[in-house]
C-alpha atoms as a PDB file:
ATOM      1  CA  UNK A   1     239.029  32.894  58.375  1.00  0.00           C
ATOM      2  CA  UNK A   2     237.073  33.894  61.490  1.00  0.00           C
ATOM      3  CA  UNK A   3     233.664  33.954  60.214  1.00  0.00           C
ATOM      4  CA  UNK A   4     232.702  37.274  61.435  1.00  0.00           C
ATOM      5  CA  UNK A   5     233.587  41.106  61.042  1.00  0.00           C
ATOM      6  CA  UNK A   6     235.110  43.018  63.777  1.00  0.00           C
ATOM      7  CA  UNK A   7     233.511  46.600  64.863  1.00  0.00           C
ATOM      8  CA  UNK A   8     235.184  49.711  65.943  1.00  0.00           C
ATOM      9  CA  UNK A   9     233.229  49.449  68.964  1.00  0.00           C
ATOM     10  CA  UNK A  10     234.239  47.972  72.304  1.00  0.00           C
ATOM     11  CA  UNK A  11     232.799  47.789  76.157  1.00  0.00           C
ATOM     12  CA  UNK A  12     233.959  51.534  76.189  1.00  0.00           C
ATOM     13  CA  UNK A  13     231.363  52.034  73.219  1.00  0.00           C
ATOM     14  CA  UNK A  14     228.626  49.961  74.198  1.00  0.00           C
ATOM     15  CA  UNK A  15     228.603  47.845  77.428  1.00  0.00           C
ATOM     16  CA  UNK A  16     230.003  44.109  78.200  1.00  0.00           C
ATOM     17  CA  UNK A  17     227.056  43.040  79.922  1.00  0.00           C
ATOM     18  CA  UNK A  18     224.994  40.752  78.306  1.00  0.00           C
ATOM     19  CA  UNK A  19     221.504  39.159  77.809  1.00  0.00           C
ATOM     20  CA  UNK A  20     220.648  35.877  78.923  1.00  0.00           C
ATOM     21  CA  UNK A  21     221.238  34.629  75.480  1.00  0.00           C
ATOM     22  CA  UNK A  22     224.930  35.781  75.542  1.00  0.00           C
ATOM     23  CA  UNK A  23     225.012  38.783  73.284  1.00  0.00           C
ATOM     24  CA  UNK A  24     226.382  41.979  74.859  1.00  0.00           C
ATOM     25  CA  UNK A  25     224.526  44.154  71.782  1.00  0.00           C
ATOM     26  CA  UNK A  26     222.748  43.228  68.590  1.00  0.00           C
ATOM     27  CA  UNK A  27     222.484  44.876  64.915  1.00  0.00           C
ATOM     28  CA  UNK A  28     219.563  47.037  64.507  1.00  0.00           C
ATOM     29  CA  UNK A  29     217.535  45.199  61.436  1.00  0.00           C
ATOM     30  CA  UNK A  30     219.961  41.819  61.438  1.00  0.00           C
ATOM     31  CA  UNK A  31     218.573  39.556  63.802  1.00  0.00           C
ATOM     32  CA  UNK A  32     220.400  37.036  62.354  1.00  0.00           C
ATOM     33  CA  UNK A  33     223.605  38.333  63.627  1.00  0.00           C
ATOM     34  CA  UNK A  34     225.238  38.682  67.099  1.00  0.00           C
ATOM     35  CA  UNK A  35     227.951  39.838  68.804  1.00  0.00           C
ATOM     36  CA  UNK A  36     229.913  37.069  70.587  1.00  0.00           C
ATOM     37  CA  UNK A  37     233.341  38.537  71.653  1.00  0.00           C
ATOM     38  CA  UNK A  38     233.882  41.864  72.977  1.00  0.00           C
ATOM     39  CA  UNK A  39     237.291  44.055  74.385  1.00  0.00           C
ATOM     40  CA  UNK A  40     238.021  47.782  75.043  1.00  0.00           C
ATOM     41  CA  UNK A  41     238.187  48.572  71.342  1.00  0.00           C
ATOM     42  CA  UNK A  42     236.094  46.476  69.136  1.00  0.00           C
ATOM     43  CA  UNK A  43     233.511  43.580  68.911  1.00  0.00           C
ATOM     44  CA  UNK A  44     233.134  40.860  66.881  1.00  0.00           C
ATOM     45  CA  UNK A  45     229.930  40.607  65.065  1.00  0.00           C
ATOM     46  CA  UNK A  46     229.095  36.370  63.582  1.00  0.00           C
ATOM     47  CA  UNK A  47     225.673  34.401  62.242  1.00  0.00           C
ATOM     48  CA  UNK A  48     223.474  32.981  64.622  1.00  0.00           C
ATOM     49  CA  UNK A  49     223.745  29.518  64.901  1.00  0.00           C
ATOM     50  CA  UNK A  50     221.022  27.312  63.681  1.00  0.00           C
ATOM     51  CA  UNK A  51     220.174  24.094  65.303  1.00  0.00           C
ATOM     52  CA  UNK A  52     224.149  23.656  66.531  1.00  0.00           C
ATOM     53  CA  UNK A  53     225.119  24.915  62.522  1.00  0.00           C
ATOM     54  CA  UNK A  54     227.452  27.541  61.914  1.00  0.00           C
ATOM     55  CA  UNK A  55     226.377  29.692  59.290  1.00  0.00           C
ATOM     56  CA  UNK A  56     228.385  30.943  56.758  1.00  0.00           C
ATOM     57  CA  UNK A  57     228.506  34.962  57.762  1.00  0.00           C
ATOM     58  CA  UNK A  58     227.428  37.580  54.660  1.00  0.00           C
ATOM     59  CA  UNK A  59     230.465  38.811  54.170  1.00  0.00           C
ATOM     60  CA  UNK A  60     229.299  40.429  50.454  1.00  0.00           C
ATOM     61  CA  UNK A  61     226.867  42.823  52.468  1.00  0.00           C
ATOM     62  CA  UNK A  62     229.198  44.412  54.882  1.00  0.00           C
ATOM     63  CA  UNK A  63     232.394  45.645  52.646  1.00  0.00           C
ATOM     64  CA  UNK A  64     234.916  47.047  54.757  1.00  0.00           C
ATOM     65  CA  UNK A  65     233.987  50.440  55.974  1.00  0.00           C
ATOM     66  CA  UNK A  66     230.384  49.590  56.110  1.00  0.00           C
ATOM     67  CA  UNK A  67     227.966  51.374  58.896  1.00  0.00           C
ATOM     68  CA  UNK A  68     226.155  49.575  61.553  1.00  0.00           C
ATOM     69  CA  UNK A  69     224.084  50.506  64.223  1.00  0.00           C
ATOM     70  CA  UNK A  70     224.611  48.806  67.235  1.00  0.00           C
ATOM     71  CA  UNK A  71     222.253  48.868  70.055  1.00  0.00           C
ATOM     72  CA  UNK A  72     223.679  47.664  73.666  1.00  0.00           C
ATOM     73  CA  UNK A  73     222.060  45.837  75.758  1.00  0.00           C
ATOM     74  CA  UNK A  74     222.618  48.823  78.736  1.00  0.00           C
ATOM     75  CA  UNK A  75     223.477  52.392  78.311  1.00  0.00           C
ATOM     76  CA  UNK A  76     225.174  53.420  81.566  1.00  0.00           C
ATOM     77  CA  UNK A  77     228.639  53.304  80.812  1.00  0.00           C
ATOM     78  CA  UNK A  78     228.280  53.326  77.024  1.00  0.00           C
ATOM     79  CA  UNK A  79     226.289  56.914  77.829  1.00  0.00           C
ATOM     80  CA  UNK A  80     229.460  57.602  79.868  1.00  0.00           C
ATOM     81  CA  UNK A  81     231.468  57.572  77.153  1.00  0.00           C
ATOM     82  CA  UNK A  82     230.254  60.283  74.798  1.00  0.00           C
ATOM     83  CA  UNK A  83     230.453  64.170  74.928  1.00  0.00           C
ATOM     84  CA  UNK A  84     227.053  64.407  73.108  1.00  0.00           C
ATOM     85  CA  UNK A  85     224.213  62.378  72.144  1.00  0.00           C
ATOM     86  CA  UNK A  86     222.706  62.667  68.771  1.00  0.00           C
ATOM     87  CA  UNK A  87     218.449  62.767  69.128  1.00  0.00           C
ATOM     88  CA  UNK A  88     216.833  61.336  65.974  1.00  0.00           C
ATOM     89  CA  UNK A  89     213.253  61.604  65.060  1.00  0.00           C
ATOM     90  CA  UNK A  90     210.516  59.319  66.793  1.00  0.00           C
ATOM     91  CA  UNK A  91     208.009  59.469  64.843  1.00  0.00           C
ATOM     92  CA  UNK A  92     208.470  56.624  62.732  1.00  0.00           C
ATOM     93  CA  UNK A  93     209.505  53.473  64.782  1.00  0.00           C
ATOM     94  CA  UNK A  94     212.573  52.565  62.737  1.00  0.00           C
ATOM     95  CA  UNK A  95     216.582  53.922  63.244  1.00  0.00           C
ATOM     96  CA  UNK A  96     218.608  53.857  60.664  1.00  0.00           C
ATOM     97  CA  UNK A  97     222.157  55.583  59.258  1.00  0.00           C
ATOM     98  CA  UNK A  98     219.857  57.825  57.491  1.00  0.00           C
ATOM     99  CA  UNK A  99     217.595  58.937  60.427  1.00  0.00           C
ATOM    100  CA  UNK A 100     217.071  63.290  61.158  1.00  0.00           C
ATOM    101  CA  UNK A 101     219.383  64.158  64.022  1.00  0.00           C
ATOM    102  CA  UNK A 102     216.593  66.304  65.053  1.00  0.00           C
ATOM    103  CA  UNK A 103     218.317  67.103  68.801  1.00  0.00           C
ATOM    104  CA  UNK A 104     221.708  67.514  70.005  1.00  0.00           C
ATOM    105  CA  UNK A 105     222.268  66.446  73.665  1.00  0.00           C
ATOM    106  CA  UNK A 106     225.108  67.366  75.921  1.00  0.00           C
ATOM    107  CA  UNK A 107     225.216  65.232  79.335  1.00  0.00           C
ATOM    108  CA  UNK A 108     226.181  66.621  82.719  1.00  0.00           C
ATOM    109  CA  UNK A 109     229.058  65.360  83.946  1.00  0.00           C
ATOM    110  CA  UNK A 110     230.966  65.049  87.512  1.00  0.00           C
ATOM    111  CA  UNK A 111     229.229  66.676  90.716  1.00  0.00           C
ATOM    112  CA  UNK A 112     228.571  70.410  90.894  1.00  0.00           C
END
């Protein structure tokens, strides 16, 4: 096998451009994961390397159909891409699946 998961969530979704270190997004709360491959549709999420090592990915904690949050690296055209935008709560500094949607946003679009 591949070693990694694939995400329904592509350069439409999030963005292709990446950091300096190569990853285009990372996993909020795994920074022992990264995304190395991206297309349209989906990216594909593998262990950081360690000193040239593959590691083994953790397969056992993301079961198929599992959540993750990914956070891109730039929001222009992954804000482009989404009829609303979900506010959570910030007053705790931590995101997660389970956050308050405490705001729903609606972006203007096109030139009036």
């Amino acid at each position: 096998h591949r070693n990694a998961i694939m995400v329904d969530a592509g350069d439409t979704a999030l963005t292709k451009e990446s950091t300096p270190q190569g990853s285009m997004c990372s996993v909020l709360g795994r920074p022992d994961l990264e995304s190395y491959r991206m297309s349209q549709e989906i990216t594909m999420i593998r262990s950081k390397s360690e000193e040239g090592r593959v590691k083994p990915f953790p397969f056992q904690e993301f079961p198929l159909g599992s959540t993750l949050l990914l956070i891109p690296n730039h929001s222009c055209l992954a804000a482009a891409c989404f009829e609303e935008y979900h506010v959570v709560d910030g007053k705790t500094n931590s995101v997660s699946i389970k956050s308050e949607v405490v705001e729903k946003w609606r972006p203007v679009k096109g030139w009036h």
